[in-house]
Structure formats: structure tokens, C-alpha cells
Protein backbone atom coordinates (compact mmCIF):
# COMPACT_ATOMS: atom_id res chain seq x y z
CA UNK A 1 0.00 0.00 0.00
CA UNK A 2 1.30 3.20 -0.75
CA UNK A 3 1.49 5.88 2.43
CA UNK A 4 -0.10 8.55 0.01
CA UNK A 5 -2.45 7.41 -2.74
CA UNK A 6 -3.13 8.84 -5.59
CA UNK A 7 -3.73 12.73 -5.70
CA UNK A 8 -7.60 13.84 -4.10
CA UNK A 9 -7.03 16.72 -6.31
CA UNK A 10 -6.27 15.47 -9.57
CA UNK A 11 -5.62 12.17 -9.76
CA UNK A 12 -2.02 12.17 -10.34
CA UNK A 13 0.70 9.86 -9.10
CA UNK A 14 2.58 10.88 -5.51
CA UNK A 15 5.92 10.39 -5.05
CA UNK A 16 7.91 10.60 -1.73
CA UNK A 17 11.02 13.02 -1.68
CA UNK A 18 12.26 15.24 0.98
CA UNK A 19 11.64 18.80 0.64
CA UNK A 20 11.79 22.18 2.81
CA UNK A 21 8.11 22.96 4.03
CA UNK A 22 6.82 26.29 5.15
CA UNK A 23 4.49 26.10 7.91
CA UNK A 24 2.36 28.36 9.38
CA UNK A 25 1.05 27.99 13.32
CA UNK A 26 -0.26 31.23 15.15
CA UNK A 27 0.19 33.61 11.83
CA UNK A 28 3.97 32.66 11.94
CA UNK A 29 5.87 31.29 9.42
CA UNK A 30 8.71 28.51 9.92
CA UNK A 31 10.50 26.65 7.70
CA UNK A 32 11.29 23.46 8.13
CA UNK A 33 13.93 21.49 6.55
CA UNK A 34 14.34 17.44 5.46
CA UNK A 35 10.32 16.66 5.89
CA UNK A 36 9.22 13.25 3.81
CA UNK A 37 6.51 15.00 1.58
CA UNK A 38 4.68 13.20 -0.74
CA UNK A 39 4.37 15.33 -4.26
CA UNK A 40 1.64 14.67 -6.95
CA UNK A 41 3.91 14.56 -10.13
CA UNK A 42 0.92 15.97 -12.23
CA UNK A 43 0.06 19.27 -10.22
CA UNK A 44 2.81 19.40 -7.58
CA UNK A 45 0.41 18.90 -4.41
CA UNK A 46 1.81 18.23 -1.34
CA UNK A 47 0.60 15.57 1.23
CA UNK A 48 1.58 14.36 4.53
CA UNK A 49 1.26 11.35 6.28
CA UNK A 50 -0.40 12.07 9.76
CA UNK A 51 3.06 11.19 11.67
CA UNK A 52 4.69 13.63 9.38
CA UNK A 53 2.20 16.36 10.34
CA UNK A 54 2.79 15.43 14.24
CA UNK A 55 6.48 15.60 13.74
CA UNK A 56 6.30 18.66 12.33
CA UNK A 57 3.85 20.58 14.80
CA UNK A 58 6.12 18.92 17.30
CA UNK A 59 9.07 20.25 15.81
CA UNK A 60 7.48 23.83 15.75
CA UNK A 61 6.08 24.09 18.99
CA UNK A 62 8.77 22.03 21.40
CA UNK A 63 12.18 23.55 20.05
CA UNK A 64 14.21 26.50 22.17
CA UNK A 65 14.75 28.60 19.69
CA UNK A 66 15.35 28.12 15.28
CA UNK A 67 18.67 26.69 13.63
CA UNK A 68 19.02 30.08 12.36
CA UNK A 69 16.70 32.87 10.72
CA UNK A 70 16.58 34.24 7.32
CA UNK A 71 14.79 37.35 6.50
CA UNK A 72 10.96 37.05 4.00
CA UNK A 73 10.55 39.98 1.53
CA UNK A 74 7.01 40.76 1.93
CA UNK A 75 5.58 42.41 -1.04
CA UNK A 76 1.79 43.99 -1.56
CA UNK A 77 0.51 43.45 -5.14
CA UNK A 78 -2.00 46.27 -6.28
């Protein structure tokens, strides 16, 4: 059985690689490096298994303080 499926979006085949995430908790954005992400090789999707998405909250919410911090552009389109 495969951990992902097929893409609920469009149908497409996922593939497991490991990728750098962004995630969002509290309107704050981390980025997390070396997460297993499953990627729909038709429209680019990404999917997690649940122990992925546990890992990563955990990861967010139960570490002192980041590897190191970069700084996000933020841009407002008119």
C-alpha cells in the first residue's frame, strides 16, 4: 500500500522526496527542513502522512529557539 495514494485533487501519481516545508502555526511562518513529503507529479500537491504532520507541529512548537533565521521579503501586489 502506498502511504499517500493517488492525488484527491487530480488524480495524479505521488511520489515521496524530501523537501523544505513552510508552515504556518499562530500567523507565523517557519520553515522546516528534510520533511518526507509526498508530491503529486501531475500538479505538484503536497501531502503528509499524519506522523509527518505530528512531527512537524512537534518540531514547531517544542524547540528552544530556530537553527538560524533568514529574513521574508514581503511584497503587496495592487
Amino acid at each position: 500500500m502506498k502511504p499517500y495514494g493517488d492525488c484527491t485533487y487530480c488524480g495524479g501519481e505521488v511520489v515521496e522526496c524530501v523537501q523544505r516545508v513552510d508552515y504556518r502555526l499562530h500567523g507565523q511562518l517557519y520553515i522546516l527542513e528534510g520533511v518526507p513529503t509526498g508530491v503529486c507529479q501531475q500538479c505538484g500537491e503536497q501531502f503528509f502522512t499524519a506522523d509527518t504532520a505530528h512531527q512537524m507541529e512537534s518540531a514547531v512548537t517544542e524547540t528552544k529557539g530556530p537553527m538560524e533565521t533568514v529574513p521574508i521579503p514581503v511584497i503587496a501586489v495592487k
